[in-house]
PDB file of N, CA and C in Angstrom:
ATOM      1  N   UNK A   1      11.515  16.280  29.741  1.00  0.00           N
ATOM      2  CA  UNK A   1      11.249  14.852  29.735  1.00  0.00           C
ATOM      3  C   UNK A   1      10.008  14.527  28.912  1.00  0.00           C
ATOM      4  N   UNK A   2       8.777  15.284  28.753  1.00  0.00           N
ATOM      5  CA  UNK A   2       7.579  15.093  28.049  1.00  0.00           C
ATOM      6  C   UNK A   2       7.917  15.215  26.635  1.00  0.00           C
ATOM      7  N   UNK A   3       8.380  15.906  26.176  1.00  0.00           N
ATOM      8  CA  UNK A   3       9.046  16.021  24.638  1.00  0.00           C
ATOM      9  C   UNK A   3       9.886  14.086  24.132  1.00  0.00           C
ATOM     10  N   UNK A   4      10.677  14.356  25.222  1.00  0.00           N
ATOM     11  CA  UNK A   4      11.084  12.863  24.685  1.00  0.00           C
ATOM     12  C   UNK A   4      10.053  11.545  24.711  1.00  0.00           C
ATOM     13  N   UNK A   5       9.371  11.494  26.224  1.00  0.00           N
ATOM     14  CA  UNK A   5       8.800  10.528  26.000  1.00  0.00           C
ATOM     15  C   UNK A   5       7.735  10.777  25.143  1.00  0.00           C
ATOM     16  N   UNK A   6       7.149  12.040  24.705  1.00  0.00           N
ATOM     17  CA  UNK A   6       6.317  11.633  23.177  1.00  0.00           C
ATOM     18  C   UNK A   6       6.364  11.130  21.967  1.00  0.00           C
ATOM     19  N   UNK A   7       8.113  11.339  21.930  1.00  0.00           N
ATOM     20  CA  UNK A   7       8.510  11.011  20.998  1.00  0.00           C
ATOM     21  C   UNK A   7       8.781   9.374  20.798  1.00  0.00           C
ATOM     22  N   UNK A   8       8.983   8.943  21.867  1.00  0.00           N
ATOM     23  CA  UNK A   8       9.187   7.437  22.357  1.00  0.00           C
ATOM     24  C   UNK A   8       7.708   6.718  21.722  1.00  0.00           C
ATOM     25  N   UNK A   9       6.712   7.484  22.241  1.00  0.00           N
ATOM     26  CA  UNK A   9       5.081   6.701  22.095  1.00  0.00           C
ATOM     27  C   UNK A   9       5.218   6.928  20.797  1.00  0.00           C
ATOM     28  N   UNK A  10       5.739   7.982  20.252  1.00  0.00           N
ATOM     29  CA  UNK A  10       5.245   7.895  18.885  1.00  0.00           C
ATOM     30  C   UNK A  10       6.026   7.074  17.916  1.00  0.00           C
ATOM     31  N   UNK A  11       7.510   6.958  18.020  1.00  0.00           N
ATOM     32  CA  UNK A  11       7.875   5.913  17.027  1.00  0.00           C
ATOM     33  C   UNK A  11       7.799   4.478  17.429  1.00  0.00           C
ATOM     34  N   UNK A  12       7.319   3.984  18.932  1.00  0.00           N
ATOM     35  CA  UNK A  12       6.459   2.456  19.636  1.00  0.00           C
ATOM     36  C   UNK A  12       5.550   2.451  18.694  1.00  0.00           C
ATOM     37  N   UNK A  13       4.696   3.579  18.248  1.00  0.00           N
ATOM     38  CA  UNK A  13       3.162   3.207  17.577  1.00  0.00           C
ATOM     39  C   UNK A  13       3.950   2.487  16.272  1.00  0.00           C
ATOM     40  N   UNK A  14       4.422   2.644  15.501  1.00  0.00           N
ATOM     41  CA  UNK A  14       4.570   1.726  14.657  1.00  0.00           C
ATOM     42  C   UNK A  14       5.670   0.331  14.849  1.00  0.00           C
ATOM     43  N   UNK A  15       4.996  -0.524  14.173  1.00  0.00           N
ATOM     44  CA  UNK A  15       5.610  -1.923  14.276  1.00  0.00           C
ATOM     45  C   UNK A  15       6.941  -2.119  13.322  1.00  0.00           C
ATOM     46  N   UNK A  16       7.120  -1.462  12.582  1.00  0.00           N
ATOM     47  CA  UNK A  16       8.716  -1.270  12.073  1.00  0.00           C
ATOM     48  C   UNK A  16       9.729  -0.785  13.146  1.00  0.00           C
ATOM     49  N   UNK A  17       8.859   0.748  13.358  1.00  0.00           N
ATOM     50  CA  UNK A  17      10.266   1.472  14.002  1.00  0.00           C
ATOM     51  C   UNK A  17      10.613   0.738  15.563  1.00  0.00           C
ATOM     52  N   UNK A  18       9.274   0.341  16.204  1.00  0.00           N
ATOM     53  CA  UNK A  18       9.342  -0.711  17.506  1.00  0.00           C
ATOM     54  C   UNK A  18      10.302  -1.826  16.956  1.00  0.00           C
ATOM     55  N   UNK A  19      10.504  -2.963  16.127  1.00  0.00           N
ATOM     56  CA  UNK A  19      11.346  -3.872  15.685  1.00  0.00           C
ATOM     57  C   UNK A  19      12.713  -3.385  15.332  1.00  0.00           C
ATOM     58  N   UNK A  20      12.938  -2.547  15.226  1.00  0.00           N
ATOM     59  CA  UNK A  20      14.333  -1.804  14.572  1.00  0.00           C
ATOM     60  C   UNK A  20      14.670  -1.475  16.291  1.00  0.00           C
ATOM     61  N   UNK A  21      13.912  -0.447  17.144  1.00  0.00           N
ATOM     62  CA  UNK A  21      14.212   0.219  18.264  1.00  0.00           C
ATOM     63  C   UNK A  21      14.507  -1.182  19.275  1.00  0.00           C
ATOM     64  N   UNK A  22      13.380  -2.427  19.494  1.00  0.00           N
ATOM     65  CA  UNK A  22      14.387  -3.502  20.046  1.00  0.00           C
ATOM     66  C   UNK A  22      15.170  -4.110  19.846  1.00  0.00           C
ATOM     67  N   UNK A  23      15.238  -4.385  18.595  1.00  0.00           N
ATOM     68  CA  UNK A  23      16.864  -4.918  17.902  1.00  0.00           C
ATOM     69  C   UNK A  23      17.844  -3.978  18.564  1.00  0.00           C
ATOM     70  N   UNK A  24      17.634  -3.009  18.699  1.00  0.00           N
ATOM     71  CA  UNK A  24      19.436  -2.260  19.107  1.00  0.00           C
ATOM     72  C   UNK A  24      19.330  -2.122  20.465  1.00  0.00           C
ATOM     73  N   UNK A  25      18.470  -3.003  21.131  1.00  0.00           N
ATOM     74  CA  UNK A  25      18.227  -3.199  22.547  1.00  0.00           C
ATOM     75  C   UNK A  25      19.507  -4.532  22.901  1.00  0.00           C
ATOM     76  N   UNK A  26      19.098  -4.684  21.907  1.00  0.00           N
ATOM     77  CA  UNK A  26      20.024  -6.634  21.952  1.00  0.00           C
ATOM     78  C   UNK A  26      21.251  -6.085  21.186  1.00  0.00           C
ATOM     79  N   UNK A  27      21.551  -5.674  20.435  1.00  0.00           N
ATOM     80  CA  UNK A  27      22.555  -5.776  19.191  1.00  0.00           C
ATOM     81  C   UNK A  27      23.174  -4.292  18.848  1.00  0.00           C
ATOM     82  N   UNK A  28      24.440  -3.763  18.567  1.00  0.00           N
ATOM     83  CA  UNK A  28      24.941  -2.911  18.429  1.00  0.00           C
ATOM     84  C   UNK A  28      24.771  -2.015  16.864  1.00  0.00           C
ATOM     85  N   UNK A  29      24.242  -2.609  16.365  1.00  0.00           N
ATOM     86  CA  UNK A  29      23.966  -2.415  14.929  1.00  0.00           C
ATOM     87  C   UNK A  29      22.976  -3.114  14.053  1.00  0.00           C
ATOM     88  N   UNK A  30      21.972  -2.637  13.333  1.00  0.00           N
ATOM     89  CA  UNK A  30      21.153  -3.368  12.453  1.00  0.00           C
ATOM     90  C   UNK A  30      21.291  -3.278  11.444  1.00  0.00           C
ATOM     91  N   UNK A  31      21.306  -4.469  10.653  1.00  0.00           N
ATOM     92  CA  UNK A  31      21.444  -4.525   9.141  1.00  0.00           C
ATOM     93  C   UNK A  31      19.885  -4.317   8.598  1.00  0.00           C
ATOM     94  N   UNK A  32      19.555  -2.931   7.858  1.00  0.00           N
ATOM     95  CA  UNK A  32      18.243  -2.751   7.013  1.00  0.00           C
ATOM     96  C   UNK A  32      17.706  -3.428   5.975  1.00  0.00           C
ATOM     97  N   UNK A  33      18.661  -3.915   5.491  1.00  0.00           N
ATOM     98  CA  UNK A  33      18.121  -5.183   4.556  1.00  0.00           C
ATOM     99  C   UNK A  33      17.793  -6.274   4.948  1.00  0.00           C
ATOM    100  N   UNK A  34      17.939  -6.546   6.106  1.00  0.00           N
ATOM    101  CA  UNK A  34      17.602  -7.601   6.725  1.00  0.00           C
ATOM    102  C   UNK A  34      16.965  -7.411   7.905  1.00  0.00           C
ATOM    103  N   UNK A  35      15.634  -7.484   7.513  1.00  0.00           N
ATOM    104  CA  UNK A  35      14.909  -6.903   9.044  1.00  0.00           C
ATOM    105  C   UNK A  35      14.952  -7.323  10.083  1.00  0.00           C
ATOM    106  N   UNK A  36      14.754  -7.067  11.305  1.00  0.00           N
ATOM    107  CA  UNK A  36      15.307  -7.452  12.722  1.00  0.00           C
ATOM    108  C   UNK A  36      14.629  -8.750  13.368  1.00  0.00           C
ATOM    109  N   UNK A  37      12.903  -9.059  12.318  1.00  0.00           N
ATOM    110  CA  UNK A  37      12.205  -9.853  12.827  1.00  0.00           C
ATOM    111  C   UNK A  37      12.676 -11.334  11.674  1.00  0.00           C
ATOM    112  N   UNK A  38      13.409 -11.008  10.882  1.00  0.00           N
ATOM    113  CA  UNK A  38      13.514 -11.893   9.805  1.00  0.00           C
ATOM    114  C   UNK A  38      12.484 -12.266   8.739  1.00  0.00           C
ATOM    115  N   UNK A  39      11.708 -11.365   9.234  1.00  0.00           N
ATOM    116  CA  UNK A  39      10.537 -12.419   7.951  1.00  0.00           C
ATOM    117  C   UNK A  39      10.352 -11.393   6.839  1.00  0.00           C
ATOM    118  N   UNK A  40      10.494 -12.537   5.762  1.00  0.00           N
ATOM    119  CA  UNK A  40      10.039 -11.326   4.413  1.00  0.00           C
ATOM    120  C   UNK A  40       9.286 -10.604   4.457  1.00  0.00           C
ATOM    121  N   UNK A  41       9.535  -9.601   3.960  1.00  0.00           N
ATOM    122  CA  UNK A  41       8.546  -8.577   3.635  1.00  0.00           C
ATOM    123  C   UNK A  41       8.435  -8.061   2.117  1.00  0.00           C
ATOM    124  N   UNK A  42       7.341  -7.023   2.097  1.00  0.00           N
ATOM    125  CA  UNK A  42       6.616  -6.428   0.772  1.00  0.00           C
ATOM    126  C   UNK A  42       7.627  -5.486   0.790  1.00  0.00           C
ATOM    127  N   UNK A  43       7.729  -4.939  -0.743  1.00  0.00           N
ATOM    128  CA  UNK A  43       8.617  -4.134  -1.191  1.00  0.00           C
ATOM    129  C   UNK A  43       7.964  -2.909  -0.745  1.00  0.00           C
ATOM    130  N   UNK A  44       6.642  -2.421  -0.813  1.00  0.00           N
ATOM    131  CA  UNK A  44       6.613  -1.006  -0.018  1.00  0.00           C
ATOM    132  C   UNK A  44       6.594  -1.330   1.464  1.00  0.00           C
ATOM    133  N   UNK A  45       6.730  -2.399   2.108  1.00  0.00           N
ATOM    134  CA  UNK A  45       7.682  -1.916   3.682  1.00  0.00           C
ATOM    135  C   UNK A  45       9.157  -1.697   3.333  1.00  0.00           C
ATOM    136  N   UNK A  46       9.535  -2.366   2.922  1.00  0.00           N
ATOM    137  CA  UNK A  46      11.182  -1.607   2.562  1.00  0.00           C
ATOM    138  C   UNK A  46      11.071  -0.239   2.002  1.00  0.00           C
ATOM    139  N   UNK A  47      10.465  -0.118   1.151  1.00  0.00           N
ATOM    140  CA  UNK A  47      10.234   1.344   0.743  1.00  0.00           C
ATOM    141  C   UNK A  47       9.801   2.506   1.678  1.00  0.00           C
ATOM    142  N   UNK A  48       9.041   2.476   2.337  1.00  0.00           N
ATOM    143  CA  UNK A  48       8.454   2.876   3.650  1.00  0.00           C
ATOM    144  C   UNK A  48       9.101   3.057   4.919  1.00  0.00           C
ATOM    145  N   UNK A  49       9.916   1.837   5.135  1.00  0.00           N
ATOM    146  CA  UNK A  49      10.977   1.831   6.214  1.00  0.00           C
ATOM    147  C   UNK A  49      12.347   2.854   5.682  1.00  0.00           C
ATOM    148  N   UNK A  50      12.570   3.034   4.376  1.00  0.00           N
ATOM    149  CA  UNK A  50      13.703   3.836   3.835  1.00  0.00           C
ATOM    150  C   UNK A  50      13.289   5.895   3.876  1.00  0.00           C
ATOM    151  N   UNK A  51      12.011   5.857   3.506  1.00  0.00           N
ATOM    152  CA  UNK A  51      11.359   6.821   3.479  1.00  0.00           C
ATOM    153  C   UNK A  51      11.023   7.643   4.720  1.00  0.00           C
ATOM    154  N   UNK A  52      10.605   6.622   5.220  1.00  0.00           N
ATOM    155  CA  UNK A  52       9.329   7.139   6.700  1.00  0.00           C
ATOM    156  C   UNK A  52      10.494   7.405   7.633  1.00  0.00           C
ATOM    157  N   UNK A  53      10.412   5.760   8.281  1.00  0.00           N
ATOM    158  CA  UNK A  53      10.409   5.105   9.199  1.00  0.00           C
ATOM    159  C   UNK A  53      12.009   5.589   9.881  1.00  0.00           C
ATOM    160  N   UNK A  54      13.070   4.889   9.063  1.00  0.00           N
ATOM    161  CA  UNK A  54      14.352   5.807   9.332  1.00  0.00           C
ATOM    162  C   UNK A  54      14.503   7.035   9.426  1.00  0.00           C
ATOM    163  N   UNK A  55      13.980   7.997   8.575  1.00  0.00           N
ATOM    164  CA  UNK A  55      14.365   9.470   8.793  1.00  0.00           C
ATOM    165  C   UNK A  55      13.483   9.647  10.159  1.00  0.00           C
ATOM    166  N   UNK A  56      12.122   9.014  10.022  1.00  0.00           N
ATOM    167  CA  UNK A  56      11.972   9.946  11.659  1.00  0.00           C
ATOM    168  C   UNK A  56      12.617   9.130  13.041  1.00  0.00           C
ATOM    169  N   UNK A  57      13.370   8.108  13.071  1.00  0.00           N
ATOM    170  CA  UNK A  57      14.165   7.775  14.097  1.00  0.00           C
ATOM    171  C   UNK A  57      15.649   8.490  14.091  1.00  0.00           C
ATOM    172  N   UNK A  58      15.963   8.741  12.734  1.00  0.00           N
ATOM    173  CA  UNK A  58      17.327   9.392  13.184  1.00  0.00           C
ATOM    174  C   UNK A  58      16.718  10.973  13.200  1.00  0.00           C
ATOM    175  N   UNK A  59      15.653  11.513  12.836  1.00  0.00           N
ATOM    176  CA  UNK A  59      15.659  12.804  13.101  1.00  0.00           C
ATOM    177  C   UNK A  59      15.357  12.970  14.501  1.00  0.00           C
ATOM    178  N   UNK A  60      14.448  11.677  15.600  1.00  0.00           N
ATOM    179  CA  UNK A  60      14.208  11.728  16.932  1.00  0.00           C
ATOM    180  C   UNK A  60      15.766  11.835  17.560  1.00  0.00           C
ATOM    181  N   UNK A  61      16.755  11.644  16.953  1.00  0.00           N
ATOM    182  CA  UNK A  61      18.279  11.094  17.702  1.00  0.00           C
ATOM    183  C   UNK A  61      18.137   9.650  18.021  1.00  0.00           C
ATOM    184  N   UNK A  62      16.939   8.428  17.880  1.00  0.00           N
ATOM    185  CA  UNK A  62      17.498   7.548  18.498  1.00  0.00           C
ATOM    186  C   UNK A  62      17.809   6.804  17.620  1.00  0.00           C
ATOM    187  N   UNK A  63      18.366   6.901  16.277  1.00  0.00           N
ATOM    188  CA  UNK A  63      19.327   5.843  15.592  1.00  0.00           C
ATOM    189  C   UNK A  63      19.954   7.216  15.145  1.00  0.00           C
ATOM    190  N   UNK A  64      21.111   6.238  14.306  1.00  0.00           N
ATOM    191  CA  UNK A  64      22.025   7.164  13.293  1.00  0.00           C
ATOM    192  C   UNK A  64      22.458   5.979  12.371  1.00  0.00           C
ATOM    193  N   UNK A  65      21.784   6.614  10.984  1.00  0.00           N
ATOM    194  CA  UNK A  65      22.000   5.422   9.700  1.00  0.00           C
ATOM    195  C   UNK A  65      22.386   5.836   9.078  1.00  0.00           C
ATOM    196  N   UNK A  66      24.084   4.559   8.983  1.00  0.00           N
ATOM    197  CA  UNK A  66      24.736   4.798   7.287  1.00  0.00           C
ATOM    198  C   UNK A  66      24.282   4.265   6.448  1.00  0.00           C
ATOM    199  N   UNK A  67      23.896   5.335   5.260  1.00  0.00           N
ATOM    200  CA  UNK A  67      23.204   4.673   3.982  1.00  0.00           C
ATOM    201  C   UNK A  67      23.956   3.990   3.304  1.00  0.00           C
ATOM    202  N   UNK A  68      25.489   4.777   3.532  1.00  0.00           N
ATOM    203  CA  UNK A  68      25.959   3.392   2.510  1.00  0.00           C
ATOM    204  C   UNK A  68      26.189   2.283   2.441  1.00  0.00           C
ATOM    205  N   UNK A  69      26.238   1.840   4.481  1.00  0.00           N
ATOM    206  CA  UNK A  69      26.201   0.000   4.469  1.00  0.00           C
ATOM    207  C   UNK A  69      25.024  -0.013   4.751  1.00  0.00           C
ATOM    208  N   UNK A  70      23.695   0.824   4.810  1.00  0.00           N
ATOM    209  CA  UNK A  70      22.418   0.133   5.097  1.00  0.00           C
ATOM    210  C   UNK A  70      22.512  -0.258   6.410  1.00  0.00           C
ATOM    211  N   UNK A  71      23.459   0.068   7.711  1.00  0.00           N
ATOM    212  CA  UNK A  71      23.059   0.069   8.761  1.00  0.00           C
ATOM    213  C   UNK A  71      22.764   0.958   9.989  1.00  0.00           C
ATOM    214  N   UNK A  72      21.743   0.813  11.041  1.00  0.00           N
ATOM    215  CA  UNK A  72      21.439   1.446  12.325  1.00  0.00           C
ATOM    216  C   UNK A  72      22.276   1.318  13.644  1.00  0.00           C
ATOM    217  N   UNK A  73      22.427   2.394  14.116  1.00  0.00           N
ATOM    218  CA  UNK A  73      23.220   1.865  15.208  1.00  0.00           C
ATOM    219  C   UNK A  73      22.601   3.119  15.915  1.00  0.00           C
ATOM    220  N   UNK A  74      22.608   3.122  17.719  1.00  0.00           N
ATOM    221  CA  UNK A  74      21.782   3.642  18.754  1.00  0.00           C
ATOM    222  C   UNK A  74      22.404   5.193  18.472  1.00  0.00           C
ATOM    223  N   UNK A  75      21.432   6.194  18.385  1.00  0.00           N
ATOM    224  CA  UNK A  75      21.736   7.333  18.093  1.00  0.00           C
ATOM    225  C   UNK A  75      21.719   7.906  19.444  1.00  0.00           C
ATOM    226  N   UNK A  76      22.461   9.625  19.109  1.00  0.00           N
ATOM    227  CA  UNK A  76      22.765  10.394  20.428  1.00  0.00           C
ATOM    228  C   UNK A  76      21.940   9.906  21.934  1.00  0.00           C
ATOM    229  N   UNK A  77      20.113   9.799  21.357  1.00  0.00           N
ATOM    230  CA  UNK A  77      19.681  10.037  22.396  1.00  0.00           C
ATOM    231  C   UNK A  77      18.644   8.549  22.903  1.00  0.00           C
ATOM    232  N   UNK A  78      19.484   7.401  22.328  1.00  0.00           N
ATOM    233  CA  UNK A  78      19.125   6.478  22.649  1.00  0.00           C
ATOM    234  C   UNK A  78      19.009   6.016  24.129  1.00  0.00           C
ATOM    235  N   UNK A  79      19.955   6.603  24.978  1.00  0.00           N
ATOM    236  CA  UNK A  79      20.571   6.335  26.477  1.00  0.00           C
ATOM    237  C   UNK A  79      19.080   6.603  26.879  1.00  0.00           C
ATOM    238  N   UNK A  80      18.785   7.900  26.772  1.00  0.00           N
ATOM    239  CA  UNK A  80      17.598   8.545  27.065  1.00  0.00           C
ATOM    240  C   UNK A  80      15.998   7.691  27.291  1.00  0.00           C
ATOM    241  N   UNK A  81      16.042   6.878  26.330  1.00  0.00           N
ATOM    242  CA  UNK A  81      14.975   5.882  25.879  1.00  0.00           C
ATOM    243  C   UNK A  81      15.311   4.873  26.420  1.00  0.00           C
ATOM    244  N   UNK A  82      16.378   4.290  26.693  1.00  0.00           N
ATOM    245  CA  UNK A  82      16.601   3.291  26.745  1.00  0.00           C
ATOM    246  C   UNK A  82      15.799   2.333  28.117  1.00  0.00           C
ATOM    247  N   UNK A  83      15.790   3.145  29.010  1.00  0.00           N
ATOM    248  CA  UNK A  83      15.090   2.677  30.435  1.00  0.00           C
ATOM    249  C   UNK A  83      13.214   2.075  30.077  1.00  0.00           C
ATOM    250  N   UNK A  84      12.668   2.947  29.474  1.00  0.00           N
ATOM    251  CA  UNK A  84      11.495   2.823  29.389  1.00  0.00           C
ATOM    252  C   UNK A  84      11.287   2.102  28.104  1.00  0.00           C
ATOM    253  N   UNK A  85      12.321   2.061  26.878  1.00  0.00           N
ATOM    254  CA  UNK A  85      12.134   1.448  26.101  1.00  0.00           C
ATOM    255  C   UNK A  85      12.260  -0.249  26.490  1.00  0.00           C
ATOM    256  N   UNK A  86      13.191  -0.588  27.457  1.00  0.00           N
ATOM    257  CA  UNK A  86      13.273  -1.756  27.626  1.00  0.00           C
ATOM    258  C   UNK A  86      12.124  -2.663  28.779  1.00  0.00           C
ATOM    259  N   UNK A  87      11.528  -1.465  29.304  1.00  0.00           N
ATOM    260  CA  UNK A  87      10.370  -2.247  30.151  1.00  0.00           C
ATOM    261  C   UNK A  87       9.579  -2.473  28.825  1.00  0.00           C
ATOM    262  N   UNK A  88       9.054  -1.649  28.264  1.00  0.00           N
ATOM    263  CA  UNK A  88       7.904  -2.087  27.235  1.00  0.00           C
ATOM    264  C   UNK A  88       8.315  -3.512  26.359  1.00  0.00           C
ATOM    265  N   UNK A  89       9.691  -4.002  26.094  1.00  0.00           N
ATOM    266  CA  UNK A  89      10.245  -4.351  25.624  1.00  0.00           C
ATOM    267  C   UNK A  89      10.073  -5.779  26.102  1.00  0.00           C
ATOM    268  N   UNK A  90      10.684  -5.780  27.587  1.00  0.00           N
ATOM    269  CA  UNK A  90      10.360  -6.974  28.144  1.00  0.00           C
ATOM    270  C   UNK A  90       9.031  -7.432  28.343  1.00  0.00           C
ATOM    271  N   UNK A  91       7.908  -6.292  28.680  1.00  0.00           N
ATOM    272  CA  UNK A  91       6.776  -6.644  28.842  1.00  0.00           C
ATOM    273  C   UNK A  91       5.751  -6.750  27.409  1.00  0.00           C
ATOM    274  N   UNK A  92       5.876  -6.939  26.685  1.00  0.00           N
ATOM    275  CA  UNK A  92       5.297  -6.882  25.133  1.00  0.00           C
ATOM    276  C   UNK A  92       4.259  -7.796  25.399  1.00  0.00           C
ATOM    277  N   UNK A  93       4.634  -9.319  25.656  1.00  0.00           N
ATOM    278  CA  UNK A  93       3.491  -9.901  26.036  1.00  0.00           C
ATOM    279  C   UNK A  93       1.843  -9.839  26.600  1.00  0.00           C
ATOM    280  N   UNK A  94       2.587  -8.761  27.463  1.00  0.00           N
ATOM    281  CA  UNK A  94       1.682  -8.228  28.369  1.00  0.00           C
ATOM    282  C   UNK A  94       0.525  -7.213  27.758  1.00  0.00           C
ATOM    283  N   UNK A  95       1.535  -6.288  26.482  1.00  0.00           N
ATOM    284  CA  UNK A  95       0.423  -5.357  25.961  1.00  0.00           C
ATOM    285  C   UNK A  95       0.533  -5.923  24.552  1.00  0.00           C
ATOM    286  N   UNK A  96      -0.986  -6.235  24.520  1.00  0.00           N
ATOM    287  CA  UNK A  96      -1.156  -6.452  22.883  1.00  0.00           C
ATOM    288  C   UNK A  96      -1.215  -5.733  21.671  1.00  0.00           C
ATOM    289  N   UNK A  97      -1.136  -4.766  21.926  1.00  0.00           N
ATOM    290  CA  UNK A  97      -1.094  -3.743  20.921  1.00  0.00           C
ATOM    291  C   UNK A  97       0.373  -3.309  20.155  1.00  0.00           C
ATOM    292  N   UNK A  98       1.720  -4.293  21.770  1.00  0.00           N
ATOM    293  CA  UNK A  98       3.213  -3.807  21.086  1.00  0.00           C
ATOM    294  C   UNK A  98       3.586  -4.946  21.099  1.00  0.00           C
ATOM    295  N   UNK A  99       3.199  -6.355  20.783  1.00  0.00           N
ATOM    296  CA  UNK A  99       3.476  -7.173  20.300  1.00  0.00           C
ATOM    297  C   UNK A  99       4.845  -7.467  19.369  1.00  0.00           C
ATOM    298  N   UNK A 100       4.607  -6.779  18.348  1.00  0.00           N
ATOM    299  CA  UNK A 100       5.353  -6.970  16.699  1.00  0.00           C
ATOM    300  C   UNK A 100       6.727  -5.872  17.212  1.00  0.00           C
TER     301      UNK A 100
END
C-alpha cells in the first residue's frame, strides 16, 4: 500500500497530472488537446504534459494513453487511487496547495 500511495503524492504534486487525474474522476476519457481545466495554455505545458507528465501517469498504471487520438482513460490501477484520490478531490478547497 506505501508504494502506491507514494506514488499518488507524487503525481498530486503537480498541477497538470492532479487536473488530468480529476478529470477521469468525472469523465471516462480525456481529450489532451484540450485540457481538463479549459484554459489556454503555453506551448511548453503541452510539451511537458506530452513528455513528462503522461509517461509518468501511464508508467504509475493510473492512465493508459492513445497517442493516436490524444486520449486518457483510467489505467489498470486507477481503482486503487481512486478512494483517496477523490477525498483530496472533493476537499481541494480545503488544501491550498491542491487547488489547480
Amino acid at each position: 500500500m506505501g508504494e502506491i500511495r507514494d506514488l499518488l503524492f507524487d503525481a498530486l504534486s503537480d498541477g497538470q497530472q492532479r487536473r488530468i487525474l480529476f478529470a477521469l474522476l468525472e469523465r471516462e476519457g480525456v481529450d489532451i488537446d484540450s485540457p481538463p481545466d479549459g484554459i489556454e495554455e503555453r506551448y511548453s505545458a503541452a510539451v511537458e504534459r506530452r513528455h513528462v507528465h503522461l509517461p509518468k501517469l501511464e508508467e504509475y498504471g493510473f492512465i493508459e494513453w492513445d497517442r493516436r487520438t490524444d486520449t486518457v482513460v483510467r489505467g489498470p490501477r486507477f481503482a486503487e487511487i481512486e478512494p483517496m484520490l477523490r477525498v483530496v478531490a472533493d476537499n481541494r478547497e480545503l488544501l491550498p496547495a491542491i487547488r489547480g
